[in-house]
N, C-alpha and C. Protein backbone atom coordinates (compact mmCIF):
# COMPACT_ATOMS: atom_id res chain seq x y z
N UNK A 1 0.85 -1.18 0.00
CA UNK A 1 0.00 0.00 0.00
C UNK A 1 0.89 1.24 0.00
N UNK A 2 0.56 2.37 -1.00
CA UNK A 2 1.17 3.92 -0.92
C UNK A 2 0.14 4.66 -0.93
N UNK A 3 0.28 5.66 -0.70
CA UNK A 3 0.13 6.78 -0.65
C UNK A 3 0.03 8.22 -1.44
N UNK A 4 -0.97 8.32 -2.34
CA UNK A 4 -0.65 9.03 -3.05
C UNK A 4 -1.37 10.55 -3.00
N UNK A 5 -0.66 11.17 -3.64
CA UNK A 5 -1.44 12.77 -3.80
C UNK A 5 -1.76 13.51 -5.43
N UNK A 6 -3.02 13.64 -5.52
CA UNK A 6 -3.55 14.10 -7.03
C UNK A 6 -3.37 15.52 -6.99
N UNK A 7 -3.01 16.15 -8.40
CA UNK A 7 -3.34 17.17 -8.54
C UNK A 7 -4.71 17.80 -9.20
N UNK A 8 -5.18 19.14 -8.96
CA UNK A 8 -6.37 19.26 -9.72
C UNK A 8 -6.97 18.84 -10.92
N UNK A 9 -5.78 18.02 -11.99
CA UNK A 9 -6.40 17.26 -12.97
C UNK A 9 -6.05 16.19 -12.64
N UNK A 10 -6.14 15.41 -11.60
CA UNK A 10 -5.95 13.45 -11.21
C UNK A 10 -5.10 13.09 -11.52
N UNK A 11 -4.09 13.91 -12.09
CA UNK A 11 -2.61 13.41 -11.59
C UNK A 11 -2.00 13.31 -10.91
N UNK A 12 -1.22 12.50 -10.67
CA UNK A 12 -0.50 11.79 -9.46
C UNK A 12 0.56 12.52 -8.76
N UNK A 13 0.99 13.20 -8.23
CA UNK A 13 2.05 14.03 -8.40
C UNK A 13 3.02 13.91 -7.10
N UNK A 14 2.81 12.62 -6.18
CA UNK A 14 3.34 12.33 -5.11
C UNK A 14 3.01 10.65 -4.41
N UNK A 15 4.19 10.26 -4.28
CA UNK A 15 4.07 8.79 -3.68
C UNK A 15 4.80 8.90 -2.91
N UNK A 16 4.09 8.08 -1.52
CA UNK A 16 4.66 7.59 -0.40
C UNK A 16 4.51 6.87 0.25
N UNK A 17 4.89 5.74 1.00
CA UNK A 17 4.65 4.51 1.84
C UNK A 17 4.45 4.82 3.10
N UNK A 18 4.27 6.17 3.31
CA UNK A 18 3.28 6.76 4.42
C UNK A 18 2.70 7.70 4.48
N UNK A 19 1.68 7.52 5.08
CA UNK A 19 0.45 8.31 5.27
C UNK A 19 0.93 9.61 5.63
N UNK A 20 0.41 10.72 4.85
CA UNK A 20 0.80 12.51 4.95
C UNK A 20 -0.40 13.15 4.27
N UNK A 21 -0.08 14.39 5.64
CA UNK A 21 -1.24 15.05 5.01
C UNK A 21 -1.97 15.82 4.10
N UNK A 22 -1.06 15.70 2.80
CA UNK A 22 -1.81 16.57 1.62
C UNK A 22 -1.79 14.94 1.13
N UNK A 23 -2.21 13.70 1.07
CA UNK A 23 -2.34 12.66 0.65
C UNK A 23 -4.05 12.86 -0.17
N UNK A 24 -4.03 12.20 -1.07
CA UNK A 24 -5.38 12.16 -1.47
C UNK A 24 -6.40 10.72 -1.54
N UNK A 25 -5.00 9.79 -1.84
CA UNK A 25 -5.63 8.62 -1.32
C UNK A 25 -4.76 7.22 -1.50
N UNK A 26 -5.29 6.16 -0.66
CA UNK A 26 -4.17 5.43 -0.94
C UNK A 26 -4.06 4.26 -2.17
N UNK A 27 -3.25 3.89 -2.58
CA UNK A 27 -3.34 3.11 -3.81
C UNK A 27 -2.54 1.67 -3.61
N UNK A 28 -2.57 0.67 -4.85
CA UNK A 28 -1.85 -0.61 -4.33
C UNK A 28 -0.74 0.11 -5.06
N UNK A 29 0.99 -0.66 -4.30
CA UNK A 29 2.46 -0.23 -5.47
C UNK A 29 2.12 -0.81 -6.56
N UNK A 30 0.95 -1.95 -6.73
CA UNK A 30 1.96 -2.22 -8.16
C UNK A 30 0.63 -1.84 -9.34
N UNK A 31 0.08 -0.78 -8.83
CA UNK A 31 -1.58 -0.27 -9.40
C UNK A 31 -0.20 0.93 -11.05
N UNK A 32 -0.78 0.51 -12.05
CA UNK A 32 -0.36 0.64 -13.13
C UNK A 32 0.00 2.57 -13.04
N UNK A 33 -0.90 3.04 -12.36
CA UNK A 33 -0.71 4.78 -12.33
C UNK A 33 0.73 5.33 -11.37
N UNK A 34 1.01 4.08 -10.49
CA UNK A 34 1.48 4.47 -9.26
C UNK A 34 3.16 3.92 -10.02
N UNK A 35 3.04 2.83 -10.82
CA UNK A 35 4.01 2.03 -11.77
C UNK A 35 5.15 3.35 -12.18
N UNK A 36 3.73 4.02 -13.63
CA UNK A 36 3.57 4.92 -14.32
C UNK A 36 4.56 6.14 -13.47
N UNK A 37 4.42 6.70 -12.49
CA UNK A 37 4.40 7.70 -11.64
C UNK A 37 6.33 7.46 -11.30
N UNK A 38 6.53 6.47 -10.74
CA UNK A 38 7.52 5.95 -10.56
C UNK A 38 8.76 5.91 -11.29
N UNK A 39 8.07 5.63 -12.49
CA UNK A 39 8.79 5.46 -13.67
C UNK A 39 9.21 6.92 -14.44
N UNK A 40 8.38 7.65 -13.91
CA UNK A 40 8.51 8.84 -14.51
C UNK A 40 9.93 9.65 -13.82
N UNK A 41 9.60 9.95 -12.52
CA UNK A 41 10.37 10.43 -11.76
C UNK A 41 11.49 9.11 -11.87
N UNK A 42 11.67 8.17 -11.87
CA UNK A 42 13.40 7.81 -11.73
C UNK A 42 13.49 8.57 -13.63
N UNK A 43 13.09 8.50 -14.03
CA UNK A 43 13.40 9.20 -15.81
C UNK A 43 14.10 10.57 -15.25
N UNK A 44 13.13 11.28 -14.72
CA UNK A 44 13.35 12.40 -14.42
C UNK A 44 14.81 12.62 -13.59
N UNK A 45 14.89 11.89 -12.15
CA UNK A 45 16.09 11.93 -11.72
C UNK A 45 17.36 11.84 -12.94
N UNK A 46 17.24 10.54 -13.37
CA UNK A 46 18.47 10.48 -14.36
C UNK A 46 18.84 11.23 -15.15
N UNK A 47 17.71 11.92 -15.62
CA UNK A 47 18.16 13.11 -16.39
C UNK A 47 19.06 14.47 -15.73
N UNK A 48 18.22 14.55 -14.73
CA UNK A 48 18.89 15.75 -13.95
C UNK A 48 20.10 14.96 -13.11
N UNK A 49 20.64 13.83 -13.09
CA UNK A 49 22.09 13.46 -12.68
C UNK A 49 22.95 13.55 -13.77
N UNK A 50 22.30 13.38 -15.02
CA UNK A 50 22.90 13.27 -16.15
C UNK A 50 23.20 14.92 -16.63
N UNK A 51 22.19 16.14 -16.62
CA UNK A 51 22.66 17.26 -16.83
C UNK A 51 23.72 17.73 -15.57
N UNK A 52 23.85 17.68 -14.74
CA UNK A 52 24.42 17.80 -13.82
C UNK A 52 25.76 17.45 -14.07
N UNK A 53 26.19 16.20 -14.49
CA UNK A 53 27.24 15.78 -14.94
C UNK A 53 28.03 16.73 -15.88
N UNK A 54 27.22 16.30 -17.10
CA UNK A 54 26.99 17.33 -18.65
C UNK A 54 27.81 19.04 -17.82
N UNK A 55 27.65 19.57 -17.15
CA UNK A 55 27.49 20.48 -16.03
C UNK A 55 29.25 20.82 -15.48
N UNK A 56 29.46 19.79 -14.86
CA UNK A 56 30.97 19.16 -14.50
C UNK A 56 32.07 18.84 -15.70
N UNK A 57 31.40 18.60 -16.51
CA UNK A 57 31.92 17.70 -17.42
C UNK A 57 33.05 18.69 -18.09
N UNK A 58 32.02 20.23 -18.56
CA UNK A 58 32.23 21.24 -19.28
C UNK A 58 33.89 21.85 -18.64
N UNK A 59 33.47 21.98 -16.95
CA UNK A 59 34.74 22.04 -16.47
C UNK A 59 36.02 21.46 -17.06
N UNK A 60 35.90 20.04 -17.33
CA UNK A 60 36.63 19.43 -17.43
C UNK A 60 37.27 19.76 -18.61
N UNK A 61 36.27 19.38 -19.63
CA UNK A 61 37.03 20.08 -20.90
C UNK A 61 38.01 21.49 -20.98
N UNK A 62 37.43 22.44 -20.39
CA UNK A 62 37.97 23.55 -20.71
C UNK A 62 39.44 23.25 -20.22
N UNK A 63 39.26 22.65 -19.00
CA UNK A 63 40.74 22.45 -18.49
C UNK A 63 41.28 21.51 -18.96
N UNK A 64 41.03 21.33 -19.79
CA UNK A 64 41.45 19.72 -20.83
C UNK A 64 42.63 20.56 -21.87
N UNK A 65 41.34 21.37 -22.00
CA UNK A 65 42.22 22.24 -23.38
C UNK A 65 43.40 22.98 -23.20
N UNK A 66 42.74 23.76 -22.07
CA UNK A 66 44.18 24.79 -21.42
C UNK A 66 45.06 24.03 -21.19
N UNK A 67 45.47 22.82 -20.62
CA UNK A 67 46.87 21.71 -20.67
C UNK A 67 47.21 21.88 -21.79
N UNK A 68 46.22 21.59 -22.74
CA UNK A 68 47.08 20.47 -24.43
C UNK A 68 47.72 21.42 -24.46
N UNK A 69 46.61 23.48 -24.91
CA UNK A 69 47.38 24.22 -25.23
C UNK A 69 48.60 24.76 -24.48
N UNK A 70 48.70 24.77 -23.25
CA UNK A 70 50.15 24.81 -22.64
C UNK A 70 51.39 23.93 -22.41
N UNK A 71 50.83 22.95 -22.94
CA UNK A 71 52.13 22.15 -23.06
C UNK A 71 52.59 21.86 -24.25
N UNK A 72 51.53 22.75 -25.69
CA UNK A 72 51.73 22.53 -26.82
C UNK A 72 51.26 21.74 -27.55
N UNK A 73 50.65 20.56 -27.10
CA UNK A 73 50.35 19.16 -28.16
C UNK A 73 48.80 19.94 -28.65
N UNK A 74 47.93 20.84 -28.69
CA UNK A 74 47.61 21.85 -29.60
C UNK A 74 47.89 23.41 -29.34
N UNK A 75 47.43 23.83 -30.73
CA UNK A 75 47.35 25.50 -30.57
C UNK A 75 45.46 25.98 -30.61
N UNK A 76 45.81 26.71 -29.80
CA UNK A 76 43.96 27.17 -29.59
C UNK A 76 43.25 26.91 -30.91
N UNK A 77 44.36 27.62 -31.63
CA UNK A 77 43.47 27.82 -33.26
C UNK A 77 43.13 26.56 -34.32
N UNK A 78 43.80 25.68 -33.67
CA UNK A 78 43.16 24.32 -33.84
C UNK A 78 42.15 24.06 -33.78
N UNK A 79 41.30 24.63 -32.98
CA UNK A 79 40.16 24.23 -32.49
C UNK A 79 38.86 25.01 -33.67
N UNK A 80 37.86 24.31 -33.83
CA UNK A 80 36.88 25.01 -34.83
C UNK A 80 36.38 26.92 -33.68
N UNK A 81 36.41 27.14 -35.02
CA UNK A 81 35.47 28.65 -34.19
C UNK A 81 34.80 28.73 -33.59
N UNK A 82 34.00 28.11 -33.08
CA UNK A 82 32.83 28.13 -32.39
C UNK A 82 33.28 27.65 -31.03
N UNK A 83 34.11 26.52 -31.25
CA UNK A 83 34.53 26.12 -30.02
C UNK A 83 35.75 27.26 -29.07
N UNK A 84 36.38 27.81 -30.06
CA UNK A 84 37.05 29.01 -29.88
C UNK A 84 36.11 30.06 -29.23
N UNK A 85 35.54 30.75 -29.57
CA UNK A 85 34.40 31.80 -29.50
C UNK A 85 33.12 31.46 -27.62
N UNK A 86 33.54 30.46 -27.78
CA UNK A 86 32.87 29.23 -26.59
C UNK A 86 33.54 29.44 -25.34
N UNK A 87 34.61 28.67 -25.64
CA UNK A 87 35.70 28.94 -24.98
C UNK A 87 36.37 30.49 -24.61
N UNK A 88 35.91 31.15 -25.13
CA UNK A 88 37.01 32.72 -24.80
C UNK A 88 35.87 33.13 -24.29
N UNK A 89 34.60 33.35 -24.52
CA UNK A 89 33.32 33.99 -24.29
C UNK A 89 33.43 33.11 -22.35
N UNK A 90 33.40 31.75 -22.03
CA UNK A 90 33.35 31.46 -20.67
C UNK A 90 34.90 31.56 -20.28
N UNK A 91 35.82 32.06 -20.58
CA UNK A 91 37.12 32.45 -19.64
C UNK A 91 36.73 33.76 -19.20
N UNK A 92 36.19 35.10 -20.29
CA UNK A 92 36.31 36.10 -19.57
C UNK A 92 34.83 36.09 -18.56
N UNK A 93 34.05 35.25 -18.93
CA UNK A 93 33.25 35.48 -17.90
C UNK A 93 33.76 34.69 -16.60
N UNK A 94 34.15 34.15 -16.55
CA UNK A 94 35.18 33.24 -15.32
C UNK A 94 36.09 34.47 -14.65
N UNK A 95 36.49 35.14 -15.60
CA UNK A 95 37.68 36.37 -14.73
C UNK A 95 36.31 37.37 -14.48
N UNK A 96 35.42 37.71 -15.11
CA UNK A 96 34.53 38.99 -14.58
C UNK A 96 34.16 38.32 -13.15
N UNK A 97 33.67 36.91 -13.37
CA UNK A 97 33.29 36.43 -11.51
C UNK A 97 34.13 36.87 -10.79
N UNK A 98 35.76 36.36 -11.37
CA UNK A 98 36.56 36.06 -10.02
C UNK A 98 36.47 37.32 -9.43
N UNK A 99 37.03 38.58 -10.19
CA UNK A 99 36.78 40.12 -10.01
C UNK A 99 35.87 40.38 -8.98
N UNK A 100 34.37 40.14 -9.24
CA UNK A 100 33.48 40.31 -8.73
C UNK A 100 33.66 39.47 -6.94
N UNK A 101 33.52 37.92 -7.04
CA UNK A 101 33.97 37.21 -5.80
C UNK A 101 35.16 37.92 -5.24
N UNK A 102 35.61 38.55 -5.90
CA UNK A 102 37.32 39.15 -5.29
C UNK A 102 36.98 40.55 -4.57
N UNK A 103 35.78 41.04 -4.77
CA UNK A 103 35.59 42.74 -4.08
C UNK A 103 34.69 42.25 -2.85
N UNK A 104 33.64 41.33 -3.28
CA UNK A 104 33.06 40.53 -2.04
C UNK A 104 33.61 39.61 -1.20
N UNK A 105 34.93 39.56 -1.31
CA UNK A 105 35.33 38.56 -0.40
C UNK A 105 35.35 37.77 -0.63
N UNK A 106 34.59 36.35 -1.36
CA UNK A 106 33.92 35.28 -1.14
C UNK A 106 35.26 34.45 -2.16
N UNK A 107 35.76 33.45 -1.99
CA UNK A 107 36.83 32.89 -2.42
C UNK A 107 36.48 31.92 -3.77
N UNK A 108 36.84 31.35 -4.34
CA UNK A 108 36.83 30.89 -5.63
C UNK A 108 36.00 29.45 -5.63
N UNK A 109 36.20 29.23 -3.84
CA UNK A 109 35.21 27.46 -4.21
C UNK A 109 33.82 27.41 -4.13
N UNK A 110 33.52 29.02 -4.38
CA UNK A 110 31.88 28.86 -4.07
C UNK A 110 31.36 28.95 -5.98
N UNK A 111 32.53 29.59 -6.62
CA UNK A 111 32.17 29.63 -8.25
C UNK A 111 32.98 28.62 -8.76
N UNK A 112 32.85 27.24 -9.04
CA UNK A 112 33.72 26.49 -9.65
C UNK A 112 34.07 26.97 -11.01
């Protein structure tokens, strides 16, 4: 048995294996809506672990690049334009933060 909560059009919009009080009513787990519901939200999680990543990831690259190009094994201009233009467009916004974090005080691990 769960627990579920509808929204004004009878959608499901909350499951729980206990009883709370904006609950609307209770349902069986393996009742096809409650399945449905389930299935949605782990979709949903993965996605948002997956942009999140996507997120981190970007970090990575940039600092991927700044190595090759400082140790030489490429030159920036290697890189297509866009990725150029990409890249220079989020460095100076990276130095306008630091600037900014730098008059407020606030140190560099709060803006990765």
């Amino acid at each position: 048995m769960v627990f579920v909560q509808r929204d004004g059009h009878n959608r499901i919009i909350r499951v729980d294996g206990e009883p709370f009080s904006a609950m609307t009513q209770p349902m069986q787990e393996d009742d096809p809506e409650v399945i449905a519901f389930r299935a949605s939200n782990s979709l949903s999680d993965r996605l948002l672990d997956l942009q999140r990543s996507d997120l981190e990831m970007v970090r990575v690259v940039e600092d991927l690049v700044t190595v090759l190009v400082s140790k030489g094994v490429i030159r920036y201009t290697d890189l297509p334009e866009a990725a150029q233009r990409k890249l220079s467009m989020r460095e100076e916004t990276r130095a306008k933060l630091n600037d900014l974090t730098g008059l407020l005080g606030s140190d560099e691990e709060h803006f990765p």
